[in-house]
Every structure is written in structure tokens, then in C-alpha cells.
C-alpha atoms as a PDB file:
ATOM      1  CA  UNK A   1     -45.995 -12.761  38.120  1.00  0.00           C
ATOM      2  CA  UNK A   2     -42.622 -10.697  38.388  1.00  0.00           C
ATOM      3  CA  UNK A   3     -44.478  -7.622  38.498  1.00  0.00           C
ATOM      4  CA  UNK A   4     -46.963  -8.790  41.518  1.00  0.00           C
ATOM      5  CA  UNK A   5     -43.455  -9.659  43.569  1.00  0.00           C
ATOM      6  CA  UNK A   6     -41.923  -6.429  43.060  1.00  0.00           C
ATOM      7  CA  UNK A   7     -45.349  -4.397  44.191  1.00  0.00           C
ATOM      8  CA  UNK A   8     -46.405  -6.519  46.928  1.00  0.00           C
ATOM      9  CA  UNK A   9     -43.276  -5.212  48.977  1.00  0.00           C
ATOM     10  CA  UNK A  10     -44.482  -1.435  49.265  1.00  0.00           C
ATOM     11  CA  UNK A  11     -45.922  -0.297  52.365  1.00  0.00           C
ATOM     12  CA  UNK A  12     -48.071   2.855  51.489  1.00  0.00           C
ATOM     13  CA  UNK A  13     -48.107   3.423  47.891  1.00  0.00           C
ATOM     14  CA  UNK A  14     -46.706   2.447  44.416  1.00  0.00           C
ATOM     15  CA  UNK A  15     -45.464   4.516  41.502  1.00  0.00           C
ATOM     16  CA  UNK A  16     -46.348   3.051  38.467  1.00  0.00           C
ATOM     17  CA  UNK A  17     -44.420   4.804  34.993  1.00  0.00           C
ATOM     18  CA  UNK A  18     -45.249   3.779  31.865  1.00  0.00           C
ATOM     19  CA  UNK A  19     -45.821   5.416  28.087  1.00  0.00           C
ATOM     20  CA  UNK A  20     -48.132   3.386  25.848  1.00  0.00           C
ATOM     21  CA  UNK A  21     -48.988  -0.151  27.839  1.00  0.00           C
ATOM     22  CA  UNK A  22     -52.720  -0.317  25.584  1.00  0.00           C
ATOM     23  CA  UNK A  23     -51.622  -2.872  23.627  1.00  0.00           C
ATOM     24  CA  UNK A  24     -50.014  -5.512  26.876  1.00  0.00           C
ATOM     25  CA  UNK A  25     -53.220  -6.635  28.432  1.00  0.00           C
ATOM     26  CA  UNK A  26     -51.252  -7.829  31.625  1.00  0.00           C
ATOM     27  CA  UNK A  27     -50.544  -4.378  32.630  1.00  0.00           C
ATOM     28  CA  UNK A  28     -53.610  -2.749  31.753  1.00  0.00           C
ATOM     29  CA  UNK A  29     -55.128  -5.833  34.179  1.00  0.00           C
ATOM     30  CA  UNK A  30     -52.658  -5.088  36.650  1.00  0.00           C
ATOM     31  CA  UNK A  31     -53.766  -1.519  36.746  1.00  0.00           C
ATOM     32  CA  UNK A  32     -57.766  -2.087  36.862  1.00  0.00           C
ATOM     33  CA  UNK A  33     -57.320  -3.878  40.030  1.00  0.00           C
ATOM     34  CA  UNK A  34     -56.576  -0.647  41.298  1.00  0.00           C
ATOM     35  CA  UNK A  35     -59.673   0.903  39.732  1.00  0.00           C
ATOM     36  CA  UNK A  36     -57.238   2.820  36.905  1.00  0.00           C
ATOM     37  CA  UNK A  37     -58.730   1.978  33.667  1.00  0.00           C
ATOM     38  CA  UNK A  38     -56.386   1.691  30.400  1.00  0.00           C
ATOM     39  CA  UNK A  39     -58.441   1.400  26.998  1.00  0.00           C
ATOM     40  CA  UNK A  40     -56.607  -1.412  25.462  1.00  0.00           C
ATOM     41  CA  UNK A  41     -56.251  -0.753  21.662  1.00  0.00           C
ATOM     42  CA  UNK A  42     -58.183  -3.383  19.376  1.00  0.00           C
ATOM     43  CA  UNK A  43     -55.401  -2.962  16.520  1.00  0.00           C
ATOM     44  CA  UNK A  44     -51.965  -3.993  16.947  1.00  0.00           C
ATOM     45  CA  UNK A  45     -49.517  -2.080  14.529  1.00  0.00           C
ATOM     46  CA  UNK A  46     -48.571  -4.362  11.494  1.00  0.00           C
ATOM     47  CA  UNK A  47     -46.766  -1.884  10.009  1.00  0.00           C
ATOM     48  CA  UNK A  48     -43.364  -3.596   9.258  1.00  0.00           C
ATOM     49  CA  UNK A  49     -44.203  -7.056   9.470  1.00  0.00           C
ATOM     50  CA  UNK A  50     -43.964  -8.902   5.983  1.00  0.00           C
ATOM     51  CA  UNK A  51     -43.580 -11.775   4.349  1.00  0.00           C
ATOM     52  CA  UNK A  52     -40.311 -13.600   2.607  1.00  0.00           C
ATOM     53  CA  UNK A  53     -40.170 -16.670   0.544  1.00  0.00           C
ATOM     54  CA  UNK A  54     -36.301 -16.616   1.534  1.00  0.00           C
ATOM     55  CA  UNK A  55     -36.484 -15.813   5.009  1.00  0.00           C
ATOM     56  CA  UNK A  56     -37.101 -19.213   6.456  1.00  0.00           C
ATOM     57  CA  UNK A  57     -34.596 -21.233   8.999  1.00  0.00           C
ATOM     58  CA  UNK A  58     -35.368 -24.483   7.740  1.00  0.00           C
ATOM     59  CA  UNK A  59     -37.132 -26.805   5.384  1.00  0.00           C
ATOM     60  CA  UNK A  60     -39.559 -27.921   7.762  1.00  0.00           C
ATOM     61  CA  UNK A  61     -40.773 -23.651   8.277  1.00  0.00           C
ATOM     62  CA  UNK A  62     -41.257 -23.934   4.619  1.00  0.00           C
ATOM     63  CA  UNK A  63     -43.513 -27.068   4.712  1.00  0.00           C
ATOM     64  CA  UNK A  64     -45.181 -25.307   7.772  1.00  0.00           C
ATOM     65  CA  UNK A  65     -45.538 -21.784   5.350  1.00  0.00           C
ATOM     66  CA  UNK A  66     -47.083 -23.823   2.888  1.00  0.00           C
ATOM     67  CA  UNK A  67     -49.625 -25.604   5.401  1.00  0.00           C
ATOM     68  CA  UNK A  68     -50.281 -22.106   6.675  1.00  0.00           C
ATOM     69  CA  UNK A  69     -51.274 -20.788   3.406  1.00  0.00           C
ATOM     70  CA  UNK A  70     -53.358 -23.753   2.294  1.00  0.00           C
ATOM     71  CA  UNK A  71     -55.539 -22.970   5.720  1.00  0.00           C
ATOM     72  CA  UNK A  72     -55.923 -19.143   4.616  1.00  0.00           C
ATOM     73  CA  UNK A  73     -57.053 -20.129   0.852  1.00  0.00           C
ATOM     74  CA  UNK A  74     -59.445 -23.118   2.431  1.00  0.00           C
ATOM     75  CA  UNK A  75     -61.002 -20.031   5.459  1.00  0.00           C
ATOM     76  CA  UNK A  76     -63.196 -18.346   3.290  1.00  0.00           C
ATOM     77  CA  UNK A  77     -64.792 -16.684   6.842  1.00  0.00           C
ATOM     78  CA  UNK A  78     -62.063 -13.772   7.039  1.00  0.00           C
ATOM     79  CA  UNK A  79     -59.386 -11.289   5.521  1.00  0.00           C
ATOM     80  CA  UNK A  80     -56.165 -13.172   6.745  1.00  0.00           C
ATOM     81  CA  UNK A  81     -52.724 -12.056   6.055  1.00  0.00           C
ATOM     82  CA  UNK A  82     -49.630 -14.154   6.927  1.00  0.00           C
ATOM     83  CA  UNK A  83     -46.390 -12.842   8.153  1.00  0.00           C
ATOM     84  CA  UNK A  84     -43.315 -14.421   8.831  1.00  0.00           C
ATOM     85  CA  UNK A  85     -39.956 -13.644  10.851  1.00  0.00           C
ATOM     86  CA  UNK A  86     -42.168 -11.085  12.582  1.00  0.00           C
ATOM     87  CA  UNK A  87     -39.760  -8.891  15.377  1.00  0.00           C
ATOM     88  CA  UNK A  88     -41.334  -8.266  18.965  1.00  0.00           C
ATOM     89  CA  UNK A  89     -39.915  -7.376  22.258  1.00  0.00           C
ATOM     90  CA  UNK A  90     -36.252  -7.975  20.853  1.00  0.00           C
ATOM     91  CA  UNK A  91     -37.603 -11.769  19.700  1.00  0.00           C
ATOM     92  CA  UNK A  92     -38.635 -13.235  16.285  1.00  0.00           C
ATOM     93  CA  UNK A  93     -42.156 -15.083  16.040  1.00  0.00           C
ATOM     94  CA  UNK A  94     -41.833 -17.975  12.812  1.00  0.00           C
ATOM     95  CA  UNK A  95     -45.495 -17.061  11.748  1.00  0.00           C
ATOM     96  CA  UNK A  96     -47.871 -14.655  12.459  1.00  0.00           C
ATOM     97  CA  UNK A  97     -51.853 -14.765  10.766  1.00  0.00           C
ATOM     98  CA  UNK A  98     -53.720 -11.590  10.964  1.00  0.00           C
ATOM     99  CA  UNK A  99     -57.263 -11.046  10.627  1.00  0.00           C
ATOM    100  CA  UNK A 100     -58.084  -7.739   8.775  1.00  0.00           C
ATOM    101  CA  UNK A 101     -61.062  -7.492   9.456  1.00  0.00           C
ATOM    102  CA  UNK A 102     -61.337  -7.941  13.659  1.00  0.00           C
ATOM    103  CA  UNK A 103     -57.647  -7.175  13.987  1.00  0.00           C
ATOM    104  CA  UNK A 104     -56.870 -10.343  16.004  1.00  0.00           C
ATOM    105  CA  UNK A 105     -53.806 -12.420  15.596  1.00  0.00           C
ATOM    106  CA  UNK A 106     -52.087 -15.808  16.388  1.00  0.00           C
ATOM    107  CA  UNK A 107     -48.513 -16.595  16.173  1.00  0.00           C
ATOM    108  CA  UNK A 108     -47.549 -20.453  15.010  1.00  0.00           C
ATOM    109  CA  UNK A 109     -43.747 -21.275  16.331  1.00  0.00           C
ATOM    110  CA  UNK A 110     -42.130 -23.869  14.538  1.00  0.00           C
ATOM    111  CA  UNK A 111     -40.648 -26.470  16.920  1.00  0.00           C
ATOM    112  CA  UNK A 112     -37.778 -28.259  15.403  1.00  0.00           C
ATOM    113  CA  UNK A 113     -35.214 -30.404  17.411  1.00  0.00           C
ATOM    114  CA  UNK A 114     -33.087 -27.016  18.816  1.00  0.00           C
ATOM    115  CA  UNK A 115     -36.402 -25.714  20.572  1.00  0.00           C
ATOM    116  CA  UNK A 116     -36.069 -29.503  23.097  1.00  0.00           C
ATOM    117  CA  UNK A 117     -33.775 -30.276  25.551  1.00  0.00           C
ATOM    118  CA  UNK A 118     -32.200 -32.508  23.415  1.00  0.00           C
ATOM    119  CA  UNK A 119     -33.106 -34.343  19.920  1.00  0.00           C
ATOM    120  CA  UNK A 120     -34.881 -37.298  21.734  1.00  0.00           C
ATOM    121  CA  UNK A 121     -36.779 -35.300  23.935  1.00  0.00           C
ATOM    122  CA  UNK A 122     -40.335 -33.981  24.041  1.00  0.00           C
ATOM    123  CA  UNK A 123     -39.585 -31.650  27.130  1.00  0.00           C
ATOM    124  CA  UNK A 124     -39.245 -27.661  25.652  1.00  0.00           C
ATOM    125  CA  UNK A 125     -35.480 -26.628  26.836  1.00  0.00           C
ATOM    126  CA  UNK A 126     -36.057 -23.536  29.580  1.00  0.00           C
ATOM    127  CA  UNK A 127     -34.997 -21.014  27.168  1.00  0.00           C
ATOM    128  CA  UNK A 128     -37.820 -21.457  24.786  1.00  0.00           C
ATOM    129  CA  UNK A 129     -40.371 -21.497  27.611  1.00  0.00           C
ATOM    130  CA  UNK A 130     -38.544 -18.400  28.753  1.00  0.00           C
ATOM    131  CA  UNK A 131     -39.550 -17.237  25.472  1.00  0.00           C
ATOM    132  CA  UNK A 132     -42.914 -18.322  25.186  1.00  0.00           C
ATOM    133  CA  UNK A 133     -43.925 -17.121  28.355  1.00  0.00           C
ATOM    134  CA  UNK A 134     -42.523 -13.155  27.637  1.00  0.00           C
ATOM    135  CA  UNK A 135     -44.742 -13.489  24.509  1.00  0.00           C
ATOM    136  CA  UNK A 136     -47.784 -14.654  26.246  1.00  0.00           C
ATOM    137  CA  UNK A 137     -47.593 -12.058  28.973  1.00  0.00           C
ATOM    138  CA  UNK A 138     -47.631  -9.607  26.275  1.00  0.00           C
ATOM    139  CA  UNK A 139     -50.506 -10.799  25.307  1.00  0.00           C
ATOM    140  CA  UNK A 140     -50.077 -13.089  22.173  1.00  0.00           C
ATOM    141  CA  UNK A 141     -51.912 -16.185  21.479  1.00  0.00           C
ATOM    142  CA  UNK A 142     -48.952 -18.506  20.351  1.00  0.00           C
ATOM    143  CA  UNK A 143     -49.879 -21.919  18.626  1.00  0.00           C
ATOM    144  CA  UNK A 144     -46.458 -24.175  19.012  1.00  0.00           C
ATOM    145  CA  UNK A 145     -46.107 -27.012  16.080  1.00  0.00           C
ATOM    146  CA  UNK A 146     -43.393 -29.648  17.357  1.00  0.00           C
ATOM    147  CA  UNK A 147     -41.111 -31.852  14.882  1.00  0.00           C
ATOM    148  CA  UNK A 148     -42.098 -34.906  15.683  1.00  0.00           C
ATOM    149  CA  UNK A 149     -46.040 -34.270  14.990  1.00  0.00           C
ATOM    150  CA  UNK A 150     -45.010 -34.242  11.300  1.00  0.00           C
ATOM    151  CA  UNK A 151     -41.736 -36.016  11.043  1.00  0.00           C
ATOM    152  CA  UNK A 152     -42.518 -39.757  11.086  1.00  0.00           C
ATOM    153  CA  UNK A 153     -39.225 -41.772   9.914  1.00  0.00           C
ATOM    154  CA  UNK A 154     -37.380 -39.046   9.359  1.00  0.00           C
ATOM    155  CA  UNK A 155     -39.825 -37.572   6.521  1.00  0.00           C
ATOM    156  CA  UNK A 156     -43.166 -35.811   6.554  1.00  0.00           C
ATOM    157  CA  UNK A 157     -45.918 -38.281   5.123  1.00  0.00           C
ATOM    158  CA  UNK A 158     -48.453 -36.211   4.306  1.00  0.00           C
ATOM    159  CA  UNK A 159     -51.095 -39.644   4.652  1.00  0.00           C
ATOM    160  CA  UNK A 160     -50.074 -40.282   7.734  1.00  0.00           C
ATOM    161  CA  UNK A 161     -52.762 -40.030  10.632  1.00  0.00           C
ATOM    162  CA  UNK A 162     -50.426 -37.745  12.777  1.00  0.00           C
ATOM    163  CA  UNK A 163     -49.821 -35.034  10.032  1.00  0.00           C
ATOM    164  CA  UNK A 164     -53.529 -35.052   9.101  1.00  0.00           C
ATOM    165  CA  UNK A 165     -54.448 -34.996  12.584  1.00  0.00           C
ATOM    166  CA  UNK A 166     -51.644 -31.891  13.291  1.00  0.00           C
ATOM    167  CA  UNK A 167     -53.425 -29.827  10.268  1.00  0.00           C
ATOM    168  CA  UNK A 168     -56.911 -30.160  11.460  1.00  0.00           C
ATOM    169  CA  UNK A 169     -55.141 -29.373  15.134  1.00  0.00           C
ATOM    170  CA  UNK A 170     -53.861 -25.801  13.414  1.00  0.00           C
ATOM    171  CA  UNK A 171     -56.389 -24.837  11.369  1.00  0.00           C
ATOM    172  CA  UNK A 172     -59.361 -25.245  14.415  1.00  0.00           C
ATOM    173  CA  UNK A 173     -56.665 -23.148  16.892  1.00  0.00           C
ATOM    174  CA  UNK A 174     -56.127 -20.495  14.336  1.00  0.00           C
ATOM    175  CA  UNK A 175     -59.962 -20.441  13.780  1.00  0.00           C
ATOM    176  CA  UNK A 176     -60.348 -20.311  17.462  1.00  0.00           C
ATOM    177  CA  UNK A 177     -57.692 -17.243  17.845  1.00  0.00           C
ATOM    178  CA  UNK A 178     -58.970 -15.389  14.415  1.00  0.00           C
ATOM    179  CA  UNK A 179     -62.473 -15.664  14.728  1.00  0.00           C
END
């Protein structure tokens, strides 16, 4: 969108610089309405990206970590790897699942109470949008799990209708993103 406001103010004719965009489809998009075709690469580098039983932020990653896991043991479909803390464009993405064998990915972000405008509220504060939305237009598929879809009186039940109903909402997304 930022990019589109910037261009739409030359007159005759636009320089456009760049080294390696393959992997940001919103560029390469940009650039084939112009007719300039950019091969986007199917495999995004994972080189780097691991993953730490101690490098969570909170209890409630940890439940999520375990969740995550139980979906990639029960998805007999695919390869899957899972990642966490992973570093891109100067941000840190909770979770990451990546298929080995089509090279697709998903991120899952961890919503506790700091990611709302305040601990009562359902409405994201603007910074996390902020963030979401530089991740998107680089192309990631982000899956965000709030709090309160597993915290019901202040603990997670795992009988409870929501927190069955929040699985079965990640594992079909991740299935959806992965397959």
C-alpha cells in the first residue's frame, strides 16, 4: 500500500532498485503489473531457525509448543518441522511449522494480554497490527492464537468447548497453510 503511494507520484518513469525480492511476493506482484517478471523462489531459507525448550516468553507459549507438537505427531500427511523464536525483518515470530516436503510455512503468534490494548480488551493494540501487517506483506501466512480462547477462569481447561474448539481451529489452518 506504501509502495503504490510513493510510485503513483512519478510523471514519466520509475526506478525500481532492489537485490534479491524472490522470496516477498508483494514486490514481485508489484513488478508483473509492469510486465517484469521475478521467479519467486519456492524455498524459503531455514537455515538458522531452531528450536529451544528454554526459549519461551511465557507459560502459556509452552502450552501452545506442546499443542503444536501434538498436531505434527497426529498429521501423518507431511514432513513438518517446528521452529520457535524464529528472527525476520528485525521481528521474532513465536512459532513457525515447516513443511519439508512442499517448502510451505505458517507462523502461529501467541496472543497473551500485552499483544491487546489493554487486559480486558479483545481489540489488538496498533503496534501488533503494525507487526502483523509487515509480516503479511512479506508474504507469511500468520495464524494468531489469543489468551482468552484458552484461558477460561484464569486456567486452561483442556475439556472445555472453547479450547477443544481453538485446537481443531489450529490444526485445520495449519493444514490449510501446509498442505
Amino acid at each position: 500500500n506504501r509502495l503504490n503511494v510513493a510510485t503513483s507520484r512519478a510523471k514519466y518513469f520509475t526506478y525500481f532498485i532492489y537485490s534479491d525480492i524472490s522470496n516477498i511476493p508483494f514486490f514481485a506482484n508489484y513488478l508483473r503489473t509492469f510486465g517484469i517478471s521475478i521467479e519467486m523462489k519456492e524455498d524459503i531459507d531455514v537455515l538458522g531457525w531452531t528450536y529451544s525448550e528454554h526459549n519461551f516468553d511465557s507459560k502459556f507459549e509452552e502450552y501452545i509448543a506442546q499443542v503444536l507438537k501434538d498436531i505434527i505427531l497426529k498429521t501423518k500427511l507431511f514432513k513438518l518441522k517446528l521452529f520457535n523464536q524464529v528472527e525476520f525483518a528485525k521481528k521474532r515470530i513465536d512459532f513457525v511449522i515447516y513443511n519439508e516436503e512442499n517448502k510451505k510455512y505458517v507462523a502461529i503468534e501467541v496472543d497473551g494480554q500485552f499483544h491487546f490494548k489493554n487486559s480486558s480488551s479483545r481489540i489488538y493494540s496498533e503496534e501488533h497490527n503494525e507487526r502483523i501487517e509487515l509480516l503479511t506483506r512479506a508474504g507469511w501466512n500468520i495464524i494468531n492464537t489469543p489468551y482468552y480462547a484458552w484461558y477460561i477462569d484464569g486456567y486452561i481447561d483442556e475439556e472445555n468447548n472453547f479450547v477443544i474448539e481453538e485446537k481443531k481451529r489450529l490444526e485445520e489452518l495449519i493444514l490449510k497453510y501446509l498442505s
